[in-house]
Each structure stands twice: as structure tokens, then as C-alpha cells.
Protein backbone atom coordinates (compact mmCIF):
# COMPACT_ATOMS: atom_id res chain seq x y z
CA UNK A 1 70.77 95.79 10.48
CA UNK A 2 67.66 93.72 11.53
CA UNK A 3 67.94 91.78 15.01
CA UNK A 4 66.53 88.43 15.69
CA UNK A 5 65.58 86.64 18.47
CA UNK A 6 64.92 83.10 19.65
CA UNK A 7 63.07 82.02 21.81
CA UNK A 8 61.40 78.57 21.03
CA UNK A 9 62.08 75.29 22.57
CA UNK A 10 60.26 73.35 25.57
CA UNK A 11 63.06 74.61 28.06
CA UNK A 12 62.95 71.42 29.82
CA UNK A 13 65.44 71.96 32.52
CA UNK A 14 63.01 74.64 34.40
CA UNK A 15 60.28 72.10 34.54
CA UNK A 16 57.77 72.85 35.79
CA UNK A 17 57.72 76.66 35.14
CA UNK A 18 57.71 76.52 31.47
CA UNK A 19 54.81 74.32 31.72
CA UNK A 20 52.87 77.31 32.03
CA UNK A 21 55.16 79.69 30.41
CA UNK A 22 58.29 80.32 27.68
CA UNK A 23 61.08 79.78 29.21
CA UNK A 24 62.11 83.46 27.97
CA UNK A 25 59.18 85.17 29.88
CA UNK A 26 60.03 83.84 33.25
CA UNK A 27 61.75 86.90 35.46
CA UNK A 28 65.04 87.68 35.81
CA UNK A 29 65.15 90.86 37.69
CA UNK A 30 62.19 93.32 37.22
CA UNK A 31 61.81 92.07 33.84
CA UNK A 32 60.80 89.20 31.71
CA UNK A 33 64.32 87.21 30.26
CA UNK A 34 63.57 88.83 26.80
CA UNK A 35 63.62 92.02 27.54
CA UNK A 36 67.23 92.22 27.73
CA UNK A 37 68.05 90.88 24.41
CA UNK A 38 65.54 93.37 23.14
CA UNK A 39 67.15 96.10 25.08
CA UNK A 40 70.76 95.70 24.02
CA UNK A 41 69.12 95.51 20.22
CA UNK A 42 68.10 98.88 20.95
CA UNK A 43 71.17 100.13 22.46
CA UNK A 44 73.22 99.30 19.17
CA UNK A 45 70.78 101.43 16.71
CA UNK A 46 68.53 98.14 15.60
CA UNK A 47 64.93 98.68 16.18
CA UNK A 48 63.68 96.13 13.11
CA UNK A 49 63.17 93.05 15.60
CA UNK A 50 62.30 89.10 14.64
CA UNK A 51 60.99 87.05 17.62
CA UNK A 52 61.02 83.04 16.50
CA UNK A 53 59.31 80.81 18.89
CA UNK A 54 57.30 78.04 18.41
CA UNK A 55 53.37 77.74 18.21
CA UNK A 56 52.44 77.33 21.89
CA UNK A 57 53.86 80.64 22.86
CA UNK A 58 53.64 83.26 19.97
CA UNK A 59 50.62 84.79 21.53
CA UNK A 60 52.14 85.43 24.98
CA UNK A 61 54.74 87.16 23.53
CA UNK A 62 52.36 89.35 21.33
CA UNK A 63 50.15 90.01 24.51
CA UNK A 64 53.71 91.20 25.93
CA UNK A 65 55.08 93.34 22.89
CA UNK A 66 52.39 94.08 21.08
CA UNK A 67 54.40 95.83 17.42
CA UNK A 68 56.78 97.15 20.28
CA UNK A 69 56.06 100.68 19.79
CA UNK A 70 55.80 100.92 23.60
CA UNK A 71 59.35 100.02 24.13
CA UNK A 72 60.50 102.29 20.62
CA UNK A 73 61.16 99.57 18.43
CA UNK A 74 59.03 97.12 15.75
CA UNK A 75 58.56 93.64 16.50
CA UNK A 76 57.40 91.22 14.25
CA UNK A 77 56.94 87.39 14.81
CA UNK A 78 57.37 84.08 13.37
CA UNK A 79 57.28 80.29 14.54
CA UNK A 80 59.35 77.48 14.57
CA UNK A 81 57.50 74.61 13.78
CA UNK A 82 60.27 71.98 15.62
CA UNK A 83 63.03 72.30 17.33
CA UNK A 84 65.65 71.38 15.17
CA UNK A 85 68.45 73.39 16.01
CA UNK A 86 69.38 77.58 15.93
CA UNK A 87 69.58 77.53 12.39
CA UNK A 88 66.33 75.71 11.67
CA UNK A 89 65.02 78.66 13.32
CA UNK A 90 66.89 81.46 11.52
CA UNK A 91 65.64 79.81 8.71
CA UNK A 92 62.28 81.71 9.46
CA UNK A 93 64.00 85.16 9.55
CA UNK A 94 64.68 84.81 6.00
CA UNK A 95 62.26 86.97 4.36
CA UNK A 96 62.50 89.78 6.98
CA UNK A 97 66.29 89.93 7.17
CA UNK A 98 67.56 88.70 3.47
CA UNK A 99 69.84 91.64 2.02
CA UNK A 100 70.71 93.00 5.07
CA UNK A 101 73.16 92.18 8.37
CA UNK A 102 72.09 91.15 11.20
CA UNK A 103 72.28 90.78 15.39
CA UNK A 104 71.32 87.49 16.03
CA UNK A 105 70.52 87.04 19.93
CA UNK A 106 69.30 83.56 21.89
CA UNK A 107 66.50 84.45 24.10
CA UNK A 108 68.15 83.09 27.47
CA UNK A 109 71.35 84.75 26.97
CA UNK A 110 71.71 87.49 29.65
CA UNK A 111 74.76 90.21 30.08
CA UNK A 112 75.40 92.27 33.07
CA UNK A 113 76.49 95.22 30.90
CA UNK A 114 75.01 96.43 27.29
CA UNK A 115 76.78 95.37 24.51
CA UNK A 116 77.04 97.81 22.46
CA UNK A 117 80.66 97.60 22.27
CA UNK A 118 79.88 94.67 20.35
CA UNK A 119 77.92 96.37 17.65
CA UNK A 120 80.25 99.32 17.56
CA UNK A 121 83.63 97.14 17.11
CA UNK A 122 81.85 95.12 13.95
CA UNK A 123 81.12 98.20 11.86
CA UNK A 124 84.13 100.01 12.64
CA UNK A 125 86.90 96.99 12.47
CA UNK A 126 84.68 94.59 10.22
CA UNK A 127 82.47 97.56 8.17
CA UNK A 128 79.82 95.35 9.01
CA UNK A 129 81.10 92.43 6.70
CA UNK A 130 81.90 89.03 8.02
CA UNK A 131 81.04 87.65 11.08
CA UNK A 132 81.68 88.50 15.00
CA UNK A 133 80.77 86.69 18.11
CA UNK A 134 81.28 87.22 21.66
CA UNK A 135 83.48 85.01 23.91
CA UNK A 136 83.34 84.48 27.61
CA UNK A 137 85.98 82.81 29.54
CA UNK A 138 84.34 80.00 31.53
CA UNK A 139 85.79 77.15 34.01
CA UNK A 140 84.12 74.34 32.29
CA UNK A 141 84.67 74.50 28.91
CA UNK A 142 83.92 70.76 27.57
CA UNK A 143 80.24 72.06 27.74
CA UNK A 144 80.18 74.64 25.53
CA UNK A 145 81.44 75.30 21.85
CA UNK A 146 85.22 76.46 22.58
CA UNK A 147 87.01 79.24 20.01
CA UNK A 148 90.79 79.08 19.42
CA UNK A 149 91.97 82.07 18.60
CA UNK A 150 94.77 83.69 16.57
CA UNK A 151 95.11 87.94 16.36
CA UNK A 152 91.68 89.23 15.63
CA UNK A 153 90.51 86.11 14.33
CA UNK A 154 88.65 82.72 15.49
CA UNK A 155 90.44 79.76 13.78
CA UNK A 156 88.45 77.13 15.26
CA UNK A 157 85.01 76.71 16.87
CA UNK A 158 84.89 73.23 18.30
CA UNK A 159 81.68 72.09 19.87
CA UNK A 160 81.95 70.23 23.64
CA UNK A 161 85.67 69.05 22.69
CA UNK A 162 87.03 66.59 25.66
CA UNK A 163 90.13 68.39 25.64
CA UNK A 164 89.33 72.30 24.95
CA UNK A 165 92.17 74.37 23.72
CA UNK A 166 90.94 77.60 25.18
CA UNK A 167 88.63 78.18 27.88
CA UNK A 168 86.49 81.01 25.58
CA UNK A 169 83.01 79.38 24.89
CA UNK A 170 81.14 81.36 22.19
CA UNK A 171 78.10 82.73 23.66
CA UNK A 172 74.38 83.82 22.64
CA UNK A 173 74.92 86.85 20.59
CA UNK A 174 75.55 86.99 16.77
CA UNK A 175 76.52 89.30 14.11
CA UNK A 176 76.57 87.84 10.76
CA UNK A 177 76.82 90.00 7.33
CA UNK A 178 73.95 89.21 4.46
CA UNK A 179 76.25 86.27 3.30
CA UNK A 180 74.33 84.43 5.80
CA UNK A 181 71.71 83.57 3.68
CA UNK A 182 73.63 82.28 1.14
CA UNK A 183 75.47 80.04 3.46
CA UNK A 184 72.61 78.67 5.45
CA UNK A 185 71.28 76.82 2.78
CA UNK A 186 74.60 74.14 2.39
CA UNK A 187 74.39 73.49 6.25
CA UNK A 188 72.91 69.91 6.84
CA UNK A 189 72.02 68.12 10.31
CA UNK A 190 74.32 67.31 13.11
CA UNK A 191 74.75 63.56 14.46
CA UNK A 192 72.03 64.67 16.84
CA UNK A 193 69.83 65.77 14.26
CA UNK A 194 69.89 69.58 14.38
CA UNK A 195 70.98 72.66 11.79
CA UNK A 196 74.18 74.42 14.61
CA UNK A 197 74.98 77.48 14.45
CA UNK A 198 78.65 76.12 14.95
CA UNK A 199 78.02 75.08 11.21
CA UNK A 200 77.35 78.49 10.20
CA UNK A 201 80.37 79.98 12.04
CA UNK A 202 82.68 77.43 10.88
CA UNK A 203 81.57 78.40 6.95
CA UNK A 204 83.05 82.38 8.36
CA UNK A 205 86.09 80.75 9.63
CA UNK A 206 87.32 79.11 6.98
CA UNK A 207 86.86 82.53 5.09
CA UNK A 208 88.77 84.08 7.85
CA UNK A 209 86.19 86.55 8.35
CA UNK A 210 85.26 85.83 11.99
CA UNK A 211 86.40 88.28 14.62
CA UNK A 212 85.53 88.66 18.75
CA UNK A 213 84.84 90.48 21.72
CA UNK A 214 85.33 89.31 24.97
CA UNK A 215 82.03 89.85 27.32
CA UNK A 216 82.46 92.59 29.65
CA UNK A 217 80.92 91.96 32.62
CA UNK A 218 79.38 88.91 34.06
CA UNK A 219 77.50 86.42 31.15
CA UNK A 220 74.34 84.18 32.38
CA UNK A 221 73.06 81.50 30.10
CA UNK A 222 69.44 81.19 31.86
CA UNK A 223 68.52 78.03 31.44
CA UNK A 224 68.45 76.30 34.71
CA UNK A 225 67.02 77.44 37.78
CA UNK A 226 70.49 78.28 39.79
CA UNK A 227 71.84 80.55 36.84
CA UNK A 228 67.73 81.76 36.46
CA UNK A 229 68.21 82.72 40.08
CA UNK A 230 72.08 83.97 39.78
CA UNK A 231 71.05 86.29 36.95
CA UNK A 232 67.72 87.47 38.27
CA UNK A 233 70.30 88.65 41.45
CA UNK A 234 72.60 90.16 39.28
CA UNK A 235 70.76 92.26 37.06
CA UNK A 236 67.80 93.25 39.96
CA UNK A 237 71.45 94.90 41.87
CA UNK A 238 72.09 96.81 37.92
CA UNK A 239 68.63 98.29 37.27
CA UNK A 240 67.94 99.04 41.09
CA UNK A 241 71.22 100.74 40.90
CA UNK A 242 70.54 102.65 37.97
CA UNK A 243 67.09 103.40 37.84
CA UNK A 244 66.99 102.34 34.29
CA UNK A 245 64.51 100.76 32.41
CA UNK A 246 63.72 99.73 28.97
């Protein structure tokens, strides 16, 4: 399984920090925002890493990683020449992930606990085929893409609905199976111009091969400076606690 990560966009909403900066190397905690989707990689077993950004940034995040031998895993990167959606940018994961599954994460998306329960529940209940994706129960669901589900399954991903049916919004972490890439190719622009992942996850659904976890733990998406400074709180309490560190 390869993992992929991404990290490109302006990140407009924590103006004017990521004027100097990617959004995804501002702090939360005692470590950069990235680190954490690179450490729960690690935690499941997947050391083959992909970090997509765009143009601006790919050398900060080399002058960060390096080939990530220092942290025990190899990371590789590519750019995103616009910002046209998540699957515009898993586009450019293509060559290093075709064939195989994959763990795709979204740089800003930060859990209190690893996830390897995650990983572990898609090769043992899925044998890594098909999709999974993690749910979080949240009080404001008419912002996020909402799952309905039935059993195991996710019937229905429906993106910012005015009435939601559940209050699970699907959050930044991915597995998808090597039918992927044979998928990704049919999926054409949005209203608003962009390749969704909702897109790719609805192709799974109507296969009936999309399962779930619910997040254990607290879930931060770390995109505006109150949940920046909510998570930063959060996860400084976890690794002061713990001593741990990548």
C-alpha cells in the first residue's frame, strides 16, 4: 500500500500565515500539521509516501523531509499545477501508486488518536479491496459531505445537503483499492469547477464496496485559525503526555 498526501492549495482562511508558509507546515503542537498524517502512515505498515503540493511550496517541504529516512519512511514529491479539486491532485500520484492500494490522507486533517484501526479493519473485513473512509459525527452537518449508512456499508455520500440525513461527515482519510485508477479517469468537474473526491466515492458506492470507521477520538480539520489553535491544544496535551514522537 503506498500513502499519499495533499497538501497544495493557497489556504486562504489563515491569511496571513500561509503567506509565508503551507498551510500544512504551520504548528499544531510540537510539530508541523504534516507530520501527523505522515505518522499515522507509518503506524499502519506504509512507509512508500507521495506529498502533492503545488509549486510555491515543494521545496519547503523537501528542506523538511528530505527522502524521509530520518523519520523511517521514503518520501517522494510531486506538484499540483492548480487547484482543481482532490482528485486533480491524485491525478499526480498515478505513476507512483498505479497497481497497488492506497491511504489517501488531506494534509490538514488531524486525529487525536492513531488510526490504525482504520488500516487494520480494511484488510481484515475488506482484504484490502474496495473502498473505506472514516466518519465523524459532527453538529453541523450541511457543511460537510454527509454518509447515510446501511450495515457495513455507505449508501450515499451527499455533499453540503440542506437537509442531512445523518450527522456523519466523511473526513480526510482514504483507503481506496487499485480500481482507483481505473475510475478516476470517467470523473468530470463539479458545478464549481473541481474533480471531488465525493465523485470517486460515489463510483465505490454504487458497487457497494464502501465500508467505515467511526473516528475514535477527537477529529480537527485545521483550516482556520480557532480549530489551528483547538488542535495545536489537543495534540500538545497527547505527545506531552506520552513522550512520543515521530
Amino acid at each position: 500500500m503506498k500513502g499519499i498526501v495533499l497538501a497544495g492549495g493557497i489556504g486562504s482562511r489563515l491569511f496571513p500565515l500561509t503567506k509565508a508558509t503551507n498551510k500544512t507546515l504551520l504548528p499544531i503542537g510540537r510539530f508541523p500539521m504534516i507530520y501527523y498524517p505522515i505518522m499515522n502512515m507509518k503506524q499502519c505498515g506504509i512507509t512508500e509516501i507521495m506529498i502533492v503540493t503545488n509549486q510555491l511550496h515543494i521545496g519547503d517541504f523537501a528542506s523538511v523531509f528530505g527522502s524521509g529516512s530520518e523519520y523511517g519512511v521514503h518520501i517522494v514529491y510531486a506538484v499540483q499545477e492548480k487547484a482543481l479539486g482532490i482528485v486533480d491532485a491524485l491525478k499526480e500520484a498515478r505513476d507512483f501508486s498505479y497497481g497497488d492500494s492506497m491511504m489517501l490522507f488531506l494534509g490538514d486533517c488531524i486525529f487525536e488518536k492513531p488510526i490504525h484501526y482504520f488500516h487494520t479493519a480494511y484488510v481484515q473485513k475488506q482484504n484490502g479491496k474496495g473502498a473505506r473512509v472514516l466518519l465523524y459525527e459532527v453538529p453541523d452537518p450541511e457543511r460537510f459531505g454527509v454518509a447515510t449508512i446501511e450495515g457495513d456499508l455507505i449508501t450515499e455520500i451527499e455533499e453540503k445537503p440542506k437537509y442531512p440525513k445523518s450527522n456523519f461527515a466523511v473526513v480526510g482519510a482514504y483507503l481506496y483499492d487499485q480500481t482507483a485508477w481505473d475510475k478516476i479517469p470517467h470523473i468530470t468537474p463539479s458545478a464549481r469547477g473541481e474533480y471531488e473526491i465525493t465523485s470517486l466515492n460515489n463510483m465505490y458506492i454504487q458497487e457497494r464496496s464502501m465500508q467505515y470507521d467511526v473516528v475514535q477520538g477527537k477529529w480537527f480539520d485545521a483550516g482556520t485559525f480557532q480549530t489551528l489553535l483547538d488542535a495545536g491544544s489537543v495534540m500538545m496535551e497527547v505527545y506531552d503526555n506520552s513522550q512520543k514522537d515521530l
